[in-house]
Protein backbone atom coordinates (compact mmCIF):
# COMPACT_ATOMS: atom_id res chain seq x y z
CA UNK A 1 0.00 0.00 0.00
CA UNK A 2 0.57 3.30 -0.90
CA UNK A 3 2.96 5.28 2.07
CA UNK A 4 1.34 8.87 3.24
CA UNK A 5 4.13 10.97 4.40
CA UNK A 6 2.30 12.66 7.24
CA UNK A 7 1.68 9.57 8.99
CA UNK A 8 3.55 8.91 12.25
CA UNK A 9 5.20 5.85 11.19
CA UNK A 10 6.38 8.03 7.90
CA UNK A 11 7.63 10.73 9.89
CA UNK A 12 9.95 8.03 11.57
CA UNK A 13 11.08 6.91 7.92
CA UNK A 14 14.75 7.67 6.61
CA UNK A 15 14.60 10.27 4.15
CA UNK A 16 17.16 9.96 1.30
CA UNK A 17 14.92 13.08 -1.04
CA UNK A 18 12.10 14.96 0.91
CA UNK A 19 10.74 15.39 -2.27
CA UNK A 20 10.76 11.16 -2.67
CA UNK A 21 8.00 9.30 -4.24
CA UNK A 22 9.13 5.94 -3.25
CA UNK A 23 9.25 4.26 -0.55
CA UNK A 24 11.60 1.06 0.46
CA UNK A 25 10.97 -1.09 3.27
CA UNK A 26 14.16 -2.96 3.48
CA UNK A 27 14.49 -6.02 5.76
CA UNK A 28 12.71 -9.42 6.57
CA UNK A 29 12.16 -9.09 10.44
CA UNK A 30 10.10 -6.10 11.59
CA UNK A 31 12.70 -5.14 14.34
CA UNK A 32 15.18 -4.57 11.62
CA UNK A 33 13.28 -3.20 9.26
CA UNK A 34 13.94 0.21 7.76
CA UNK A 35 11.51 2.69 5.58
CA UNK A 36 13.49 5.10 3.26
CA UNK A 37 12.39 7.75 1.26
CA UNK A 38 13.83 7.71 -2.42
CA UNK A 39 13.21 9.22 -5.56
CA UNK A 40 12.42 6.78 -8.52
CA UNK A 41 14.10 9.09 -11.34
CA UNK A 42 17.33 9.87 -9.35
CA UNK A 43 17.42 5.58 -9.03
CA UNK A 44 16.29 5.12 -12.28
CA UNK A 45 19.66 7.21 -13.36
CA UNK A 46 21.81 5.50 -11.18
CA UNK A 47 20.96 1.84 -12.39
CA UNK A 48 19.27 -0.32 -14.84
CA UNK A 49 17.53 -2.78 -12.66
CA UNK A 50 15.69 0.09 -10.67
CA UNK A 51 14.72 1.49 -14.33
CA UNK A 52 13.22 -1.45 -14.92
CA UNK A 53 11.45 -2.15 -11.26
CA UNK A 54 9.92 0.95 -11.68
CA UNK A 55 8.68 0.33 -15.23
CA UNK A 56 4.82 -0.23 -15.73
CA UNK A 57 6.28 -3.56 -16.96
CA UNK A 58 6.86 -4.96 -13.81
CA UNK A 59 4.42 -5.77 -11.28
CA UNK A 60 6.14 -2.92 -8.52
CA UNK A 61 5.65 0.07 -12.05
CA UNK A 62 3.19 2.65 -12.44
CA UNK A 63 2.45 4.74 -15.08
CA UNK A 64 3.19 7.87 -12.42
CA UNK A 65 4.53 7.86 -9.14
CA UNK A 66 3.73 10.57 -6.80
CA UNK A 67 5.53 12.40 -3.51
CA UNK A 68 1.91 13.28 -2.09
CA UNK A 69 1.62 9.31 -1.94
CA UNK A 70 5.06 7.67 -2.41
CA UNK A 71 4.42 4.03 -3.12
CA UNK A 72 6.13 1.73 -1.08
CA UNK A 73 8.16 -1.29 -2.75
CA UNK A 74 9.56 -4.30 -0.29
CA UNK A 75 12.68 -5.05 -0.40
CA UNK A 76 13.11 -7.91 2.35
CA UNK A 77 16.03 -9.43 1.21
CA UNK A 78 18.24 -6.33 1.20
CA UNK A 79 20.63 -5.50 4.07
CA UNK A 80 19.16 -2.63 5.84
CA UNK A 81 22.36 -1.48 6.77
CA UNK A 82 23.58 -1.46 2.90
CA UNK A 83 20.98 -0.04 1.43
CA UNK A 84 20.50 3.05 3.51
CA UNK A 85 24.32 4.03 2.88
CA UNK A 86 23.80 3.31 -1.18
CA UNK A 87 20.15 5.37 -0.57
CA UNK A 88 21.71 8.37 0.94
CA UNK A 89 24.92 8.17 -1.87
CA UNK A 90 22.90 8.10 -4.55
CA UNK A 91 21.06 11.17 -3.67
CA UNK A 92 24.13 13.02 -2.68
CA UNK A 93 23.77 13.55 1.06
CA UNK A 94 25.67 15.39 3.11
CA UNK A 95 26.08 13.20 6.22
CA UNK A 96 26.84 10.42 4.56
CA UNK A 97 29.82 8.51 5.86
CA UNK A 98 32.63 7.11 3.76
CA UNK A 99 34.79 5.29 6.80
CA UNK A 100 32.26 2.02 7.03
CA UNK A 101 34.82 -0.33 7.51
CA UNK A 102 35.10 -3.90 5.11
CA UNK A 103 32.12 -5.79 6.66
CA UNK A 104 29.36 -3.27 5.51
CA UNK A 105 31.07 -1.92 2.37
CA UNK A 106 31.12 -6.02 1.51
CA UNK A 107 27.14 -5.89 1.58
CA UNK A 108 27.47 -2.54 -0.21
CA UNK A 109 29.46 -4.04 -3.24
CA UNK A 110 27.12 -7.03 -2.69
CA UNK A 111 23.76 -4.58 -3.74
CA UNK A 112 25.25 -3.05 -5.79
CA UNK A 113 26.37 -6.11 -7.96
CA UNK A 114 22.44 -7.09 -7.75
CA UNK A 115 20.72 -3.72 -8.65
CA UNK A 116 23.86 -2.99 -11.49
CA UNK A 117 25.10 0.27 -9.83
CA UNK A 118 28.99 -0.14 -9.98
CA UNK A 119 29.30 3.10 -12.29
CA UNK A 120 26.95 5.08 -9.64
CA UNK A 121 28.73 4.10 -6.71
CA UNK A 122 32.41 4.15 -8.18
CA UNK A 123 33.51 7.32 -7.09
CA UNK A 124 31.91 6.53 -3.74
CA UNK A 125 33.23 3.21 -3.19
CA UNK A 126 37.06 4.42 -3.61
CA UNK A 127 36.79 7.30 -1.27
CA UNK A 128 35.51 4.35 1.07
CA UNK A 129 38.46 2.32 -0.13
CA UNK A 130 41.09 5.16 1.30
CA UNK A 131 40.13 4.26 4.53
CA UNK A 132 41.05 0.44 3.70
CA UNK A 133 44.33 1.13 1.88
CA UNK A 134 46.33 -1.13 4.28
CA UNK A 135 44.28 -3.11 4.77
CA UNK A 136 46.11 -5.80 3.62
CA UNK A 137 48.73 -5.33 6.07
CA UNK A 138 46.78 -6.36 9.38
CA UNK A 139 46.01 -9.96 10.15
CA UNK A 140 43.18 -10.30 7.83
CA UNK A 141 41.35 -13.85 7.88
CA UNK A 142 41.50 -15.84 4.08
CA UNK A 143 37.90 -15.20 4.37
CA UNK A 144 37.97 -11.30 4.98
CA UNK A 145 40.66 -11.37 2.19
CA UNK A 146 38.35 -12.60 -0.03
CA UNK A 147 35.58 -10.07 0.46
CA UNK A 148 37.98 -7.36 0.46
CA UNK A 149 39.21 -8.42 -3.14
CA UNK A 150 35.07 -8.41 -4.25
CA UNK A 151 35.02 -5.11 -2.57
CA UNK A 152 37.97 -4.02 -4.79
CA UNK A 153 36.65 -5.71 -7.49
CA UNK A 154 33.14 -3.41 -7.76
CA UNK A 155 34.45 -0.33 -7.55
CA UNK A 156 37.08 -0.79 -9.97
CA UNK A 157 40.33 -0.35 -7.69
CA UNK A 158 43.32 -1.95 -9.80
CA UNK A 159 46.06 -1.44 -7.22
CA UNK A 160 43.93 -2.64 -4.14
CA UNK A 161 43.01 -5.29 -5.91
CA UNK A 162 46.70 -6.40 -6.61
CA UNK A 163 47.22 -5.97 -2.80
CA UNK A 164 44.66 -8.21 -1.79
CA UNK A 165 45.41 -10.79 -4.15
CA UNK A 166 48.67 -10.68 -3.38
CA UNK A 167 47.83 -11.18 0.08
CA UNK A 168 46.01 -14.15 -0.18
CA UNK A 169 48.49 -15.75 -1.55
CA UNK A 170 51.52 -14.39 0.51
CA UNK A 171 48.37 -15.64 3.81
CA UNK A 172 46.84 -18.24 2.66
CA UNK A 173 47.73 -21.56 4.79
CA UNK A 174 46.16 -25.18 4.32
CA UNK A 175 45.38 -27.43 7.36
CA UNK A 176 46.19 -31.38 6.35
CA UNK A 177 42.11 -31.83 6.65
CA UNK A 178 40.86 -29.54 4.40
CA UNK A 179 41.06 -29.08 0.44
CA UNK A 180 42.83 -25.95 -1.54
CA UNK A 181 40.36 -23.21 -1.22
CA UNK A 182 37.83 -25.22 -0.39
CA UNK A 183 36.71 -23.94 3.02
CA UNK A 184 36.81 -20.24 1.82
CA UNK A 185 33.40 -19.66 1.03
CA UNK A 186 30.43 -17.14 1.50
CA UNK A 187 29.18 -14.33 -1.52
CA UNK A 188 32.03 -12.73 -1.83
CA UNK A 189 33.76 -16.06 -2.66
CA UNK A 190 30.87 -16.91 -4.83
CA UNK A 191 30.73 -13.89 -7.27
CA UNK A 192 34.31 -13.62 -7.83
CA UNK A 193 35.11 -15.30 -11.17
CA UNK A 194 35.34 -19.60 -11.26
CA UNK A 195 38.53 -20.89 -10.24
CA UNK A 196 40.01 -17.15 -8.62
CA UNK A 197 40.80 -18.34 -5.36
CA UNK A 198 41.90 -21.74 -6.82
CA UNK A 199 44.31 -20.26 -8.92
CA UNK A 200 46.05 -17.65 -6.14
CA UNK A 201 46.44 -20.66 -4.38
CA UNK A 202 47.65 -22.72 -6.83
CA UNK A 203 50.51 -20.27 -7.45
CA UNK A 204 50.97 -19.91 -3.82
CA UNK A 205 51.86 -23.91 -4.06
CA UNK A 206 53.97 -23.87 -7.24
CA UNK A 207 56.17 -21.22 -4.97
CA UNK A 208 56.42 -23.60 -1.51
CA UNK A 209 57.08 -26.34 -3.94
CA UNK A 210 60.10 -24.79 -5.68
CA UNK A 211 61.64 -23.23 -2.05
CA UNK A 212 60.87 -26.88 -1.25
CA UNK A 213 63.25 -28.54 -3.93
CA UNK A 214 65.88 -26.17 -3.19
CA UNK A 215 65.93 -27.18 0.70
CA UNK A 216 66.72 -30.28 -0.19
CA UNK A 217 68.83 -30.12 -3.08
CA UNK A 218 70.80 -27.75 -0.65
CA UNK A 219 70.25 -30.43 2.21
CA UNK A 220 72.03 -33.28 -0.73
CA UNK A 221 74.65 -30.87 -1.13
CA UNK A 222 75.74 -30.53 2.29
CA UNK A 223 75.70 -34.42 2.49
CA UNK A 224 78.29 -34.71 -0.52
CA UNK A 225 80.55 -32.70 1.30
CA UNK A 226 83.50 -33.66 3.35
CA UNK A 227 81.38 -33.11 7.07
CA UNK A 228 78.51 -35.27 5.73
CA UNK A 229 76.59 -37.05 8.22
CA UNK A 230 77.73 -34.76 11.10
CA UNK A 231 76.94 -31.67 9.92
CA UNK A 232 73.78 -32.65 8.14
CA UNK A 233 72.74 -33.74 12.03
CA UNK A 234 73.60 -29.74 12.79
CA UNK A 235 71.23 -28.38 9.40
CA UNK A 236 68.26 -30.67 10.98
CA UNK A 237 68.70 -29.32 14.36
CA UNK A 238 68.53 -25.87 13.10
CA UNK A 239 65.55 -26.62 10.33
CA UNK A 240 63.52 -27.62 13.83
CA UNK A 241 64.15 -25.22 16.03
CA UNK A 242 62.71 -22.96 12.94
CA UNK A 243 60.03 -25.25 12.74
CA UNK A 244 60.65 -26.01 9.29
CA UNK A 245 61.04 -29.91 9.68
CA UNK A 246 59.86 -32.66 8.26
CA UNK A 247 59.84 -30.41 5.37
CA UNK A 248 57.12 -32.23 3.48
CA UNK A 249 54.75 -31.64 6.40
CA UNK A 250 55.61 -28.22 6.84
CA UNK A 251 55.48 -27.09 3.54
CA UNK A 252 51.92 -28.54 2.53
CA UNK A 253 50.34 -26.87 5.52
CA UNK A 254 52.66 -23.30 6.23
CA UNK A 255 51.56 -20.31 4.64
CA UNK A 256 54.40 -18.16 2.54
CA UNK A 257 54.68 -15.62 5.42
CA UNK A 258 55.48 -18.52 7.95
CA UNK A 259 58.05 -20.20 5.73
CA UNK A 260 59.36 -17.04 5.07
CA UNK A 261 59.62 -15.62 8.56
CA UNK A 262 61.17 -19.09 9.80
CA UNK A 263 63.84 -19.18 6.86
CA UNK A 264 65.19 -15.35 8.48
CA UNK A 265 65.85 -17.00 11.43
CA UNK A 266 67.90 -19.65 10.38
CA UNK A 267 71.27 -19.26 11.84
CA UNK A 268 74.79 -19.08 10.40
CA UNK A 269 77.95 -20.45 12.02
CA UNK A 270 79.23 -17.71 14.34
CA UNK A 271 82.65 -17.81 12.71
CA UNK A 272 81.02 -16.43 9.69
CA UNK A 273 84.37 -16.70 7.37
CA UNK A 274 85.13 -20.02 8.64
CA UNK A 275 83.69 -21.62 5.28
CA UNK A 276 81.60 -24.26 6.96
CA UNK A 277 78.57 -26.05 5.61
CA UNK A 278 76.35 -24.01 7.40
CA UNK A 279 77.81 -20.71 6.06
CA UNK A 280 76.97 -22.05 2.76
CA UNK A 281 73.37 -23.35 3.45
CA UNK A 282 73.15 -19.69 5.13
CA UNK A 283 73.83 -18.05 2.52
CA UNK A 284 71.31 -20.43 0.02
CA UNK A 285 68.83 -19.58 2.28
CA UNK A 286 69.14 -15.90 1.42
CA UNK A 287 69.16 -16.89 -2.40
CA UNK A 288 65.49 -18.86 -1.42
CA UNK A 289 64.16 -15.71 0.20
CA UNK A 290 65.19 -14.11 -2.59
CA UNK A 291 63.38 -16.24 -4.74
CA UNK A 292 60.13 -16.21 -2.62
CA UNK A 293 59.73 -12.00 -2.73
CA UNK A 294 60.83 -12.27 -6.85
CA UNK A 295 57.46 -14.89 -7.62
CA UNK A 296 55.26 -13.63 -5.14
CA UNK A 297 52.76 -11.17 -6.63
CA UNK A 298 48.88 -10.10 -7.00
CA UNK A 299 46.88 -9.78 -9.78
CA UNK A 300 46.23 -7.54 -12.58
CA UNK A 301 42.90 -6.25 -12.71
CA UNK A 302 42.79 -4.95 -16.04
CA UNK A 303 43.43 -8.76 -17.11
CA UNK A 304 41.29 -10.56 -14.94
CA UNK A 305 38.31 -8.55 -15.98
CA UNK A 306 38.76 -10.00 -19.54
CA UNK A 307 39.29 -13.54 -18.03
CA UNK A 308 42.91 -14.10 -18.38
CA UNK A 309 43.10 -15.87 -14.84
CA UNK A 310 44.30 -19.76 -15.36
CA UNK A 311 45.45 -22.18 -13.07
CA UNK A 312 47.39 -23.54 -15.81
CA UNK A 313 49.38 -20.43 -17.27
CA UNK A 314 51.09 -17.68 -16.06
CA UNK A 315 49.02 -14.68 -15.13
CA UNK A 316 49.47 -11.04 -15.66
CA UNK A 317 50.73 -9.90 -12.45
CA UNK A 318 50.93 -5.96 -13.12
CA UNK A 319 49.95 -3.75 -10.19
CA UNK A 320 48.61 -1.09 -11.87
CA UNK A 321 45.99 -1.21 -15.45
CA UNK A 322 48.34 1.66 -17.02
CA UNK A 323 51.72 -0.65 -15.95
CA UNK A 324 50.02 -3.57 -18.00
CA UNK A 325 48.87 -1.52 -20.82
CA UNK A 326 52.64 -0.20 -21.02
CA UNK A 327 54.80 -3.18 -20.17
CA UNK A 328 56.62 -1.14 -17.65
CA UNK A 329 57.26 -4.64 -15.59
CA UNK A 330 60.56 -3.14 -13.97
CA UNK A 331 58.69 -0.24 -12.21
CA UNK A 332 55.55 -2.98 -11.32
CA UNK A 333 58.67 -5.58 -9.90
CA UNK A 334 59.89 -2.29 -7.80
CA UNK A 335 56.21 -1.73 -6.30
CA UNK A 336 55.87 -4.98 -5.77
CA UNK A 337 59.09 -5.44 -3.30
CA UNK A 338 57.86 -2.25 -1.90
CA UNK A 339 54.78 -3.87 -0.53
CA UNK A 340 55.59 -6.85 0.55
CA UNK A 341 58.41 -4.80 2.31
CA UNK A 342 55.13 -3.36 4.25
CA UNK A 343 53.81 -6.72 4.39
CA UNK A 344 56.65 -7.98 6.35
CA UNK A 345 56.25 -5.32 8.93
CA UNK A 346 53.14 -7.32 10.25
C-alpha cells in the first residue's frame, strides 16, 4: 500500500529526497526493518535494474509515481544497513559517511552487484576504499581477504586489488584436513570469477614447492661434502628449532609468510668466514628468500576482468591497469618489493 508521508510511522522513515515518491521497506524481520524515502528518477539514473522495477512492466511500475503518496516497494532481502548508505549516496547527502569499515562496504558491493550500480557508486566506493588502503597489512582472515578483493573488485580499484590478491596468496595456509580453497566460502567467494581463489592458491603452491626442492637439493649438497653425516645432524637441528622440519609436512600446511619468517631466522655459524657447511646453506637460504619475494605477486585487474586468470598459465601480475597496458614490468617488480616490504612489517 501506498505510504502517506504525514503519517507517524512516515515521519519516523529515513529520508534519502524529501521530495521522494518511493518508498523502500528494506528487511525481513520487523525489528530490523527500515523505511526510506527515495526518488524513482534519481534511481532510475543511477541503475538499470531500478529502471526497470519501476517500469509499468513490472508488477512494482506505475504509469506515475507521486511524492503526495510515495508508493512503497519491499525489499526484504536487502541488508538494511547497505541499502540506507547506497540510498543516501545516490542522492548526494551530506552526512553520509565514507569510513564504514570492510564488513558493511562487503554488503554494499554485494547490492550493488544485484541492482547494477557499480558506475553510480564508483567514485563513492574508492573514497571508502582510502580508509582500507592497508588493509592488507593487518592480520586479515583468508575469508575477509576474499571479500575485500570483491570489494575491490566493484568499484574498480586496480592497485587494491593487486594488494589483496597478493595477500592471499603471501596468507593463505592449508590445514592437512581440508582441500585448496575449499573452506573459503560465503558471496564474496561466490561472485568472484570460477577458479580465482583456486588459482592464487595454486601459485601460492607452485612457490612452496620450488623453495621446497631447493631445501633439499641444498640439504644433498651438504651431504656430498667432506662433514657429511655430522653436519647434516647440525642443518636438521637448526631446520627444527625454525620449525621447518619434516619439510614435506611443513610445507603442505605453512603459509608463505610462515616459511618465510622461519627461513630469516635460520642461523649461520658464528665464525662467519670459517667456510663451513652451514655458512653455505646460510647463505642459500638468502638466495630462497630471494626467490620467494621475486614470484610472489597479486593480480592484474585490467586482465582478470577480460578472463585471463588460469590455473594452468602464467598470469598477468601488473599492479597497476596503465603498468600492463605499457609493459613497464621493472617499475611494477619495484612496487611490488615495496609492498611486501610493508607486508613484512606485520
Amino acid at each position: 500500500m501506498p505510504r502517506d508521508p504525514a503519517s507517524p510511522s512516515a515521519a519516523q522513515m529515513i529520508v534519502a529526497d524529501p521530495e521522494g515518491d518511493i518508498v523502500f521497506m528494506v528487511g525481513r524481520k520487523k525489528s530490523d526493518q527500515k523505511s526510506i524515502l527515495v526518488s524513482s528518477k534519481v534511481l532510475s539514473l543511477a541503475s538499470p535494474a531500478f529502471a526497470a522495477l519501476f517500469s509499468p512492466r513490472w508488477s512494482e511500475g506505475v504509469d506515475k509515481f507521486s511524492s503526495i503518496k510515495p508508493r512503497q516497494i519491499d525489499l526484504p532481502d536487502d541488508d538494511t544497513a547497505a541499502m540506507d548508505w547506497i540510498c543516501q549516496a545516490l542522492h548526494f547527502r551530506s552526512n553520509i559517511s565514507t569510513d564504514i569499515g570492510l564488513s558493511r562496504l562487503e554488503k554494499v558491493a554485494i547490492l550493488g552487484d544485484k541492482y547494477d550500480l557499480g558506475v553510480a557508486l564508483k567514485p563513492w566506493g574508492q573514497l571508502c576504499l582510502q580508509s582500507l588502503r592497508w588493509t592488507v597489512s593487518t592480520d586479515l582472515s583468508e575469508a575477509e581477504i576474499v571479500s575485500l578483493m570483491w570489494v575491490v573488485f566493484f568499484f574498480d580499484h586496480s592497485r587494491l586489488f593487486w594488494y589483496s590478491s597478493f595477500a592471499l596468496q603471501f596468507r593463505y595456509s592449508r590445514s592437512s584436513s581440508s582441500r585448496d580453497g575449499q573452506h573459503i566460502s560465503g558471496i564474496a567467494a561466490s561472485l568472484l570469477k570460477e577458479k580465482t581463489i583456486v588459482s592464487i592458491i595454486a601459485d601460492r603452491h607452485n612457490i612452496l614447492n620450488h623453495v621446497h626442492t631447493m631445501l633439499e637439493d641444498m640439504i644433498t649438497q651438504v651431504l656430498s661434502d667432506t662433514e657429511g653425516p655430522i653436519a647434516i645432524t647440525h642443518h636438521i637441528k637448526e631446520l627444527q628449532r625454525i620449525d621447518l622440519w619434516p619439510l614435506s609436512k611443513i610445507f603442505q600446511q605453512a603459509s608463505l609468510k610462515d616459511v618465510e619468517q622461519r627461513l630469516g631466522f635460520y642461523q649461520a655459524c658464528k665464525w662467519y668466514d670459517c667456510g663451513c657447511s652451514r655458512v653455505k646453506m646460510h647463505d642459500t637460504i638468502k638466495v630462497i628468500l630471494g626467490v620467494i619475494a621475486e614470484k610472489q605477486a597479486g593480480l592484474c585487474l585490467k586482465c582478470y576482468k577480460v578472463g585471463k586468470v588460469s590455473r594452468a598459465s602464467e598470469n598477468c601480475m601488473m599492479l597497476d591497469q596503465r603498468l600492463c597496458e605499457s609493459g613497464e614490468i621493472d617499475r611494477d617488480r619495484f612496487l611490488r618489493n615495496l609492498i611486501m616490504r610493508e607486508l613484512q612489517k606485520t
